[in-house]
Protein backbone atom coordinates (compact mmCIF):
# COMPACT_ATOMS: atom_id res chain seq x y z
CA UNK A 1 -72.49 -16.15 -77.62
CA UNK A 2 -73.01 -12.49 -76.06
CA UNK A 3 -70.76 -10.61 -74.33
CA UNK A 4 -70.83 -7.44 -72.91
CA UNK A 5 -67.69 -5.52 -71.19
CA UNK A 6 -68.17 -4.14 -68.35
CA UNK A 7 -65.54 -1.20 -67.82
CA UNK A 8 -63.73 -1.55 -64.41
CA UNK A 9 -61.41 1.34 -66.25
CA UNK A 10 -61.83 4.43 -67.99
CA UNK A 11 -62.41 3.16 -71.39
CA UNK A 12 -61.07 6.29 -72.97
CA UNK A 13 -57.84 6.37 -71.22
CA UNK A 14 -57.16 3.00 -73.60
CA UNK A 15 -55.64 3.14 -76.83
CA UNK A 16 -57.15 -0.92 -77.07
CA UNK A 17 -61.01 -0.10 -76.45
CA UNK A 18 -61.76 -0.09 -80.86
CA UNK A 19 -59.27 -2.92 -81.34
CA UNK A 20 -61.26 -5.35 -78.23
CA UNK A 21 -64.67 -4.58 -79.51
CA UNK A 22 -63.52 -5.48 -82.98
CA UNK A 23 -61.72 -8.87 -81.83
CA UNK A 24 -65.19 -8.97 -80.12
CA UNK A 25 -67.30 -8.92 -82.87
CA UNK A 26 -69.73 -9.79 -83.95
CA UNK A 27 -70.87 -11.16 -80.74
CA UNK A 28 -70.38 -7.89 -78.51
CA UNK A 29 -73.68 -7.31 -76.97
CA UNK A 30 -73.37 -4.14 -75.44
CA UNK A 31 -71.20 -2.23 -72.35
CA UNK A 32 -71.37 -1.16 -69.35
CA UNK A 33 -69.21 2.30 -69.07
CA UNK A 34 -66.64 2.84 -66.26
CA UNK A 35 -67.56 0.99 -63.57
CA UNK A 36 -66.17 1.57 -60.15
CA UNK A 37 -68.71 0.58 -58.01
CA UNK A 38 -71.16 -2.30 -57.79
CA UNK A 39 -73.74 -0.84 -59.69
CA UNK A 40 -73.01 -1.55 -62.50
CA UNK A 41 -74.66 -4.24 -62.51
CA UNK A 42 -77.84 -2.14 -63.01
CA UNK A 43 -77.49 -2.28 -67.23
CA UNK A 44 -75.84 -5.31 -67.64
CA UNK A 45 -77.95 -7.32 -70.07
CA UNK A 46 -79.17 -10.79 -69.53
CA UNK A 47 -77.93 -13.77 -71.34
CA UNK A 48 -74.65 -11.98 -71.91
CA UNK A 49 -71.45 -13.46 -70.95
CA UNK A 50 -69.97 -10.86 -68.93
CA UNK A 51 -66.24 -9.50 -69.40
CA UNK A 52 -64.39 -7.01 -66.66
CA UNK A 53 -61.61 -5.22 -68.13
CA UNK A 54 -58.78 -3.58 -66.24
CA UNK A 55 -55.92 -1.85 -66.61
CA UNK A 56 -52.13 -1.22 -65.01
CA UNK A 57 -52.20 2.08 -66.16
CA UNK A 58 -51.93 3.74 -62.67
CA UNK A 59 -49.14 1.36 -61.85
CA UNK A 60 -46.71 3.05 -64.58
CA UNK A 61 -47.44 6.32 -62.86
CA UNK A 62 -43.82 6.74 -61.37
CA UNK A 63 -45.01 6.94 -57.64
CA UNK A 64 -48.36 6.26 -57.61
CA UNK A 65 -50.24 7.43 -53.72
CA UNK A 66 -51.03 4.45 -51.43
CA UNK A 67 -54.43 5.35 -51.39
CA UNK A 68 -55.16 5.59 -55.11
CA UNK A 69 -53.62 1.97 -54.84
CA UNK A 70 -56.29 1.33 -51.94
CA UNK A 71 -59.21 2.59 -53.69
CA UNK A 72 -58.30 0.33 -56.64
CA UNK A 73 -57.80 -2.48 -54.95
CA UNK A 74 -61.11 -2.24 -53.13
CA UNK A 75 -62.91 -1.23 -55.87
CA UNK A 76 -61.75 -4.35 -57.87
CA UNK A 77 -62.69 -6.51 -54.91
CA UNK A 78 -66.19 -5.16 -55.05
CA UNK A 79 -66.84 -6.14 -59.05
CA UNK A 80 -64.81 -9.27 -58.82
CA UNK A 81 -67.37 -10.28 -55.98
CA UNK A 82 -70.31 -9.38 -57.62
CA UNK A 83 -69.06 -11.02 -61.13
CA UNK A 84 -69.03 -14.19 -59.13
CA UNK A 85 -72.43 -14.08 -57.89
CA UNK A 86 -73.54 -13.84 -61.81
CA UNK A 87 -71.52 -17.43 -62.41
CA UNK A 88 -68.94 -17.33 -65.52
CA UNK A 89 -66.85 -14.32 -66.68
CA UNK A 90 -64.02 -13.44 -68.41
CA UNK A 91 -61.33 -10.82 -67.92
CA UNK A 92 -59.19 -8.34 -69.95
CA UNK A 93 -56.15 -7.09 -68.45
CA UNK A 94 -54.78 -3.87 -70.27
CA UNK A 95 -51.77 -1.95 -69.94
CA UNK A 96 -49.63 -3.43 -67.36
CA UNK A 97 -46.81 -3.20 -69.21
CA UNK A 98 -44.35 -4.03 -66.88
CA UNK A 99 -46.56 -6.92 -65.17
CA UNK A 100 -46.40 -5.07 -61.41
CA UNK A 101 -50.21 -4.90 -61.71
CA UNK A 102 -51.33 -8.71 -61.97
CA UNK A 103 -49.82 -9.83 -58.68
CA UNK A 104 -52.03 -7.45 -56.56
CA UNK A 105 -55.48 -9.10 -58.19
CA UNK A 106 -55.12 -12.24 -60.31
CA UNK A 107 -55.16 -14.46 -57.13
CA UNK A 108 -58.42 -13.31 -56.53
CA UNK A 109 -59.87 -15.10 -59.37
CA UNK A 110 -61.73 -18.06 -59.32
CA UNK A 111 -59.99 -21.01 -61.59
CA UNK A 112 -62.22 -21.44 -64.52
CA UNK A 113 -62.10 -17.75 -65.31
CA UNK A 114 -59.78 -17.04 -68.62
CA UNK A 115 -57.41 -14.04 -68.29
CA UNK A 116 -56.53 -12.32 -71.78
CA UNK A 117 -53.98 -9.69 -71.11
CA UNK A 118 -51.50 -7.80 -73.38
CA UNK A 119 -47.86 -7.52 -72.74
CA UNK A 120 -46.79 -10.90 -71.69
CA UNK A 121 -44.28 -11.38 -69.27
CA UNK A 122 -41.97 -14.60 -68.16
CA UNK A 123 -42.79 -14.50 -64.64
CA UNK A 124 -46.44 -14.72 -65.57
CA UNK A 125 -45.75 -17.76 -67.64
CA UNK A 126 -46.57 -20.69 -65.26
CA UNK A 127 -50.70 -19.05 -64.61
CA UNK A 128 -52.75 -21.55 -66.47
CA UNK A 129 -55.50 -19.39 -67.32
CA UNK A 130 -53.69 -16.48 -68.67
CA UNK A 131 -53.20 -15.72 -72.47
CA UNK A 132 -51.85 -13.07 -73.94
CA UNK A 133 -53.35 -10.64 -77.18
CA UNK A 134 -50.81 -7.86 -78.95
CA UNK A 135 -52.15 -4.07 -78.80
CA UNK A 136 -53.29 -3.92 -81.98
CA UNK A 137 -53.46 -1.06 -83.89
CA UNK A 138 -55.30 1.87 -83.19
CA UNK A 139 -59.07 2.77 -84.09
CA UNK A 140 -58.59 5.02 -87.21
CA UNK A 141 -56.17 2.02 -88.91
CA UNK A 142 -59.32 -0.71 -88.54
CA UNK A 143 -61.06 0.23 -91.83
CA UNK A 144 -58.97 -0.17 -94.79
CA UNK A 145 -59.12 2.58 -97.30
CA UNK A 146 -61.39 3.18 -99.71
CA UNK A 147 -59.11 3.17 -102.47
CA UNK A 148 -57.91 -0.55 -101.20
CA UNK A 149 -53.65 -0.78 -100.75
CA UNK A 150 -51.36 -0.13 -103.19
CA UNK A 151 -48.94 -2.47 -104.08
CA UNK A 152 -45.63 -2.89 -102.62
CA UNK A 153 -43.70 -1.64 -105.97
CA UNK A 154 -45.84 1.04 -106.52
CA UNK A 155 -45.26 2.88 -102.99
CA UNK A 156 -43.07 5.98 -103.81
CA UNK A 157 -41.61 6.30 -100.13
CA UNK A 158 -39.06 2.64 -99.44
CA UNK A 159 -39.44 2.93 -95.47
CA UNK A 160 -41.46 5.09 -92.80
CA UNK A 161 -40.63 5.38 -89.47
CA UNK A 162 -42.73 7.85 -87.65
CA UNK A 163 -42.19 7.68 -83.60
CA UNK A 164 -40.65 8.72 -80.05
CA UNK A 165 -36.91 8.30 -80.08
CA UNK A 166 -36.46 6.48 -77.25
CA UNK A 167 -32.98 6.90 -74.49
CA UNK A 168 -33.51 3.19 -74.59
CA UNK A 169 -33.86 1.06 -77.42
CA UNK A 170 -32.50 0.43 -80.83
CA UNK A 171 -34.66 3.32 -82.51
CA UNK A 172 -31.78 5.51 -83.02
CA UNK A 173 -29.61 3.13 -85.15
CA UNK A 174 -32.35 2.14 -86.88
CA UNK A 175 -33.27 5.25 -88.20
CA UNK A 176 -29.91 6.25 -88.94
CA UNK A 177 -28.75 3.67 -90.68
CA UNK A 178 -31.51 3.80 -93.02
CA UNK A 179 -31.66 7.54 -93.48
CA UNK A 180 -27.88 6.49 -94.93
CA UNK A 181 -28.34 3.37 -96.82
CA UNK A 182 -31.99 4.19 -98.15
CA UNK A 183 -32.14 8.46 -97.51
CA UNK A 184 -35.54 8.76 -99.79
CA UNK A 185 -37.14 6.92 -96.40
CA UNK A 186 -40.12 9.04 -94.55
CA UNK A 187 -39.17 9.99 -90.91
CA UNK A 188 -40.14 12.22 -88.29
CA UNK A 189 -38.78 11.35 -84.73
CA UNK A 190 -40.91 12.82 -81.76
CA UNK A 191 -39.76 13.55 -78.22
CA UNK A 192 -42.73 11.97 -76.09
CA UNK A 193 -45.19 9.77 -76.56
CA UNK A 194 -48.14 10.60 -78.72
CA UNK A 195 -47.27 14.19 -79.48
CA UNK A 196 -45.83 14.49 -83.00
CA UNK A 197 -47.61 13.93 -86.51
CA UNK A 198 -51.51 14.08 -86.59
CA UNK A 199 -52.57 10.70 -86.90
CA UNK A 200 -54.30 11.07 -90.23
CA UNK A 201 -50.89 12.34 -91.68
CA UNK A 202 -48.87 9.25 -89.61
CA UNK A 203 -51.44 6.52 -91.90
CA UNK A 204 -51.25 8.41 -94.77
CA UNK A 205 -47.31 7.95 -94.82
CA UNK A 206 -47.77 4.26 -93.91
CA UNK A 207 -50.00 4.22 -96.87
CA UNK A 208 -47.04 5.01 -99.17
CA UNK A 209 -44.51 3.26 -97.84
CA UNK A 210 -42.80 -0.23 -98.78
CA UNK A 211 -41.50 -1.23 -95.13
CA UNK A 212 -41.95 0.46 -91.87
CA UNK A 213 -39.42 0.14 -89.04
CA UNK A 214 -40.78 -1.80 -86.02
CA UNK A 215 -38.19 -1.47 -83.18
CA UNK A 216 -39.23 -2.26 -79.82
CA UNK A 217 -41.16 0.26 -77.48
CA UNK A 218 -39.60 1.29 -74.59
CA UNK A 219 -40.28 -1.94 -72.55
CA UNK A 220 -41.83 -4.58 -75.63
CA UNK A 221 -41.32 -5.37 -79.12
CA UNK A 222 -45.38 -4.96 -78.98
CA UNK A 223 -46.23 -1.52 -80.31
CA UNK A 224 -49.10 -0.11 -81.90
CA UNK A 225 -46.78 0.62 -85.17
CA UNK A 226 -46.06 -2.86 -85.80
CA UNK A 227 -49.90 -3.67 -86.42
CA UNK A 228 -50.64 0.03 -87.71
CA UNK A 229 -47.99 -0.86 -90.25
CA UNK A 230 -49.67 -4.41 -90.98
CA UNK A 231 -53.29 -2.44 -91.69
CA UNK A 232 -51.26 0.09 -93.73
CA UNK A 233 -49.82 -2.92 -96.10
CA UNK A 234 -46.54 -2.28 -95.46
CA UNK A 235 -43.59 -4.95 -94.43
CA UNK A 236 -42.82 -4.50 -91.04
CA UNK A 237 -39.17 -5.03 -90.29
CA UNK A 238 -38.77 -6.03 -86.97
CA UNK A 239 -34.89 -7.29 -84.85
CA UNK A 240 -35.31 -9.73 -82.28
CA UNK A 241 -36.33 -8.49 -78.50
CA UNK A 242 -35.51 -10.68 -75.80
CA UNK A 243 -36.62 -13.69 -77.88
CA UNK A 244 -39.82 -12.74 -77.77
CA UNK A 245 -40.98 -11.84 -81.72
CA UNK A 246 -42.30 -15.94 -82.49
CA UNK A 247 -44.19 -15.68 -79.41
CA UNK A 248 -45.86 -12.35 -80.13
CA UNK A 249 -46.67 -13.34 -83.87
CA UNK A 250 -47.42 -16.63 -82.66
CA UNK A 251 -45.41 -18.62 -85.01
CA UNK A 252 -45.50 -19.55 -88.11
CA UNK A 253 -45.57 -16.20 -89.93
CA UNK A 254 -44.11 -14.65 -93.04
CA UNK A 255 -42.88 -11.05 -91.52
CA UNK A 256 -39.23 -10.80 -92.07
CA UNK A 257 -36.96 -10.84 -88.17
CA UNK A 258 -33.48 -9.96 -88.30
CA UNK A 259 -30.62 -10.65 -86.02
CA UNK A 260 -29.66 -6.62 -86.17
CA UNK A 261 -30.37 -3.64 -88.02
CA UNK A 262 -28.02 -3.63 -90.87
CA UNK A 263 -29.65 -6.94 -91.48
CA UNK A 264 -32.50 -5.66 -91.88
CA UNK A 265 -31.59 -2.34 -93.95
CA UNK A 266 -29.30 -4.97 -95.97
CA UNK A 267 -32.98 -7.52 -96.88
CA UNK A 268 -34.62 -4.28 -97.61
CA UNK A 269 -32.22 -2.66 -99.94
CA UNK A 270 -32.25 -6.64 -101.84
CA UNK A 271 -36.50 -6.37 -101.93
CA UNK A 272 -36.48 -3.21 -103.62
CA UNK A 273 -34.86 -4.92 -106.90
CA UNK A 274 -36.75 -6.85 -106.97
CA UNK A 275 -40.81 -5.67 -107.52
CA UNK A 276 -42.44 -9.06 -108.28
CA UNK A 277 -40.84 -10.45 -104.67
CA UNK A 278 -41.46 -7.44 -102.70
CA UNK A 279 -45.58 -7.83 -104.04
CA UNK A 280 -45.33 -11.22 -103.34
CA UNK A 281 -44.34 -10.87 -100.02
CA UNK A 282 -46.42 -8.15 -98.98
CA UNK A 283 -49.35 -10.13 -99.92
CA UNK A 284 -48.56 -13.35 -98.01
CA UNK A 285 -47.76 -10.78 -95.18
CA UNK A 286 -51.84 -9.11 -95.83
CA UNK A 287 -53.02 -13.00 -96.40
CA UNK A 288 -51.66 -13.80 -92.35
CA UNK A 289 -52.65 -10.58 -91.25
CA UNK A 290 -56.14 -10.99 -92.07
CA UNK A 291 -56.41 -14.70 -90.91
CA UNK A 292 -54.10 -13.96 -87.80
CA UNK A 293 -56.85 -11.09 -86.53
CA UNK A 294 -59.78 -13.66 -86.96
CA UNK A 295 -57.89 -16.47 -85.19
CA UNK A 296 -57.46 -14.30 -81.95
CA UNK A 297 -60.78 -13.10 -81.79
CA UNK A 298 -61.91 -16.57 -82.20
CA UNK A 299 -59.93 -18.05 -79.37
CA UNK A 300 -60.97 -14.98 -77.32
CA UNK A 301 -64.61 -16.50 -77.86
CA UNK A 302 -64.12 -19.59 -77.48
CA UNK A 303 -62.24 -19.08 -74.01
CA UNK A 304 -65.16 -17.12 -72.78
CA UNK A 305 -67.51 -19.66 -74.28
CA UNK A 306 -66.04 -22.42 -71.83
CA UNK A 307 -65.89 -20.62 -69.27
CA UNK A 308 -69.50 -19.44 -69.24
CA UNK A 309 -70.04 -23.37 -68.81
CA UNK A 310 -67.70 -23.81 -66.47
CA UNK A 311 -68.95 -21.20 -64.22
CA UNK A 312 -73.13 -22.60 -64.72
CA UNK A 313 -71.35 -25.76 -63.92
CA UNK A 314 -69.95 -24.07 -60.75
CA UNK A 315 -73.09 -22.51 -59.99
């Protein structure tokens, strides 16, 4: 099957546009760029099973205008309407991290259309149609280097953490407790979002490090550093969130979750005597990785798959 996105965002406000297409592949047939009116439909090829993808980023905007929430809202109406005239689609949802945006627009869909969204939420729990995919990590960290990934016991740096130190969060402890019980550690702490280390230099220290600390973001345990780390070969060491790490690594997997930090400092400081263990580790870790990236794109298929029936069925 074919699909083609059509943009009902500006793709390159989203950090997830490199990591959909390649969840996507090898069946993405083309796109259609940002698409805020009804045209277009113009270029849309086809054959192809059409996707709309949206986002919640103006929704995180701390007071967002009513009519910028107008416009969007009418301007969704519009594609949604047209999308059903074609028969099946699917949808991505993007960046509505704090789930404020799906209220205003999933209601509008009609039943057999599959909505893939990240950042799950419990009060979103009940929609049938609705599943959820992690961020992912970011374009630049989707080819693996040249040079292949060094082993776990040949990494000269024992932990990275390169980031935003959150008000919120457990970032803090975690970096200073391992800046004391493991000080040879790589960190640099930034003040806002995306403005610190070029992002060449921020894979290049995942490169050469053993673990990298994965604390929650400043609303999820779902960050791009978690799966950044994962294409880096590292072992991410993650604490529990809200009870929500099983359901974002959809269960069973082999990375290490701890109750609290010093757990996790204290299982790292154990790994690193022992070499053969920490390789081992790493490569079940690379071994889920690998089979855990095709396994969402394949549902993602096969959803969209059914419901292209469902909606010639409906036609």
């Amino acid at each position: 099957m074919r699909v083609q996105l059509l943009w009902g965002c500006d793709p390159a406000r989203q950090f997830e546009v490199a990591w959909l297409r390649h969840l996507l592949s090898p069946g993405l047939a083309g796109e259609s760029p940002w698409w805020a009116h009804t045209h277009g439909l113009a270029d849309f090829e086809p054959g192809a099973m059409p996707v709309l993808v949206e986002s919640g980023l103006l929704r995180l905007e701390r007071a967002p205008a009513p009519e910028r929430l107008a416009q969007q809202a009418h301007e969704r109406q519009a594609r949604l309407a047209a999308l059903q005239r074609l028969g099946g689609f699917g949808v991505v949802h993007l960046s509505d991290e704090e789930g404020l945006d799906a209220p205003s627009w999933y209601g509008l869909l009609p039943p057999q259309v599959p909505i893939w969204r990240n950042f799950w939420h419990p009060h979103l729990e009940a929609n049938p149609k609705l599943r959820s995919f992690p961020i992912g990590p970011r374009d630049l960290f989707l080819s693996p280097p040249p040079e292949g990934l060094a082993p776990a016991s040949q990494r000269p740096f024992p932990w990275a953490f390169m980031g935003t130190l959150w008000p919120s969060g457990s970032r803090r402890l975690a970096v200073s407790l391992f800046l004391r019980g493991l000080p040879a550690g790589l960190y640099f702490g930034g003040q806002h979002f995306g403005q610190g280390l070029p992002l060449e230099h921020y894979r290049a220290n995942l490169l050469t490090s053993v673990f990298a600390l994965a604390p929650e973001g400043d609303r999820h345990l779902d960050t791009f550093r978690l799966w950044e780390s994962l294409c880096c070969g590292c072992i991410p060491l993650l604490v529990e969130h809200r009870a929500t790490a099983d359901r974002l690594l959809s269960a069973p997997h082999p990375l290490p979750v701890f109750a609290s930090w010093p757990e996790a400092l204290a299982f790292a400081q154990r790994q690193l005597g022992d070499p053969a263990g920490l390789d081992a580790l790493q490569a079940r870790i690379q071994a889920w990785w690998q089979r855990h990236q095709q396994g969402l794109g394949q549902d993602l298929r096969d959803s969209l798959v059914k419901a292209q029936r469902l909606g010639l069925q409906a036609g």
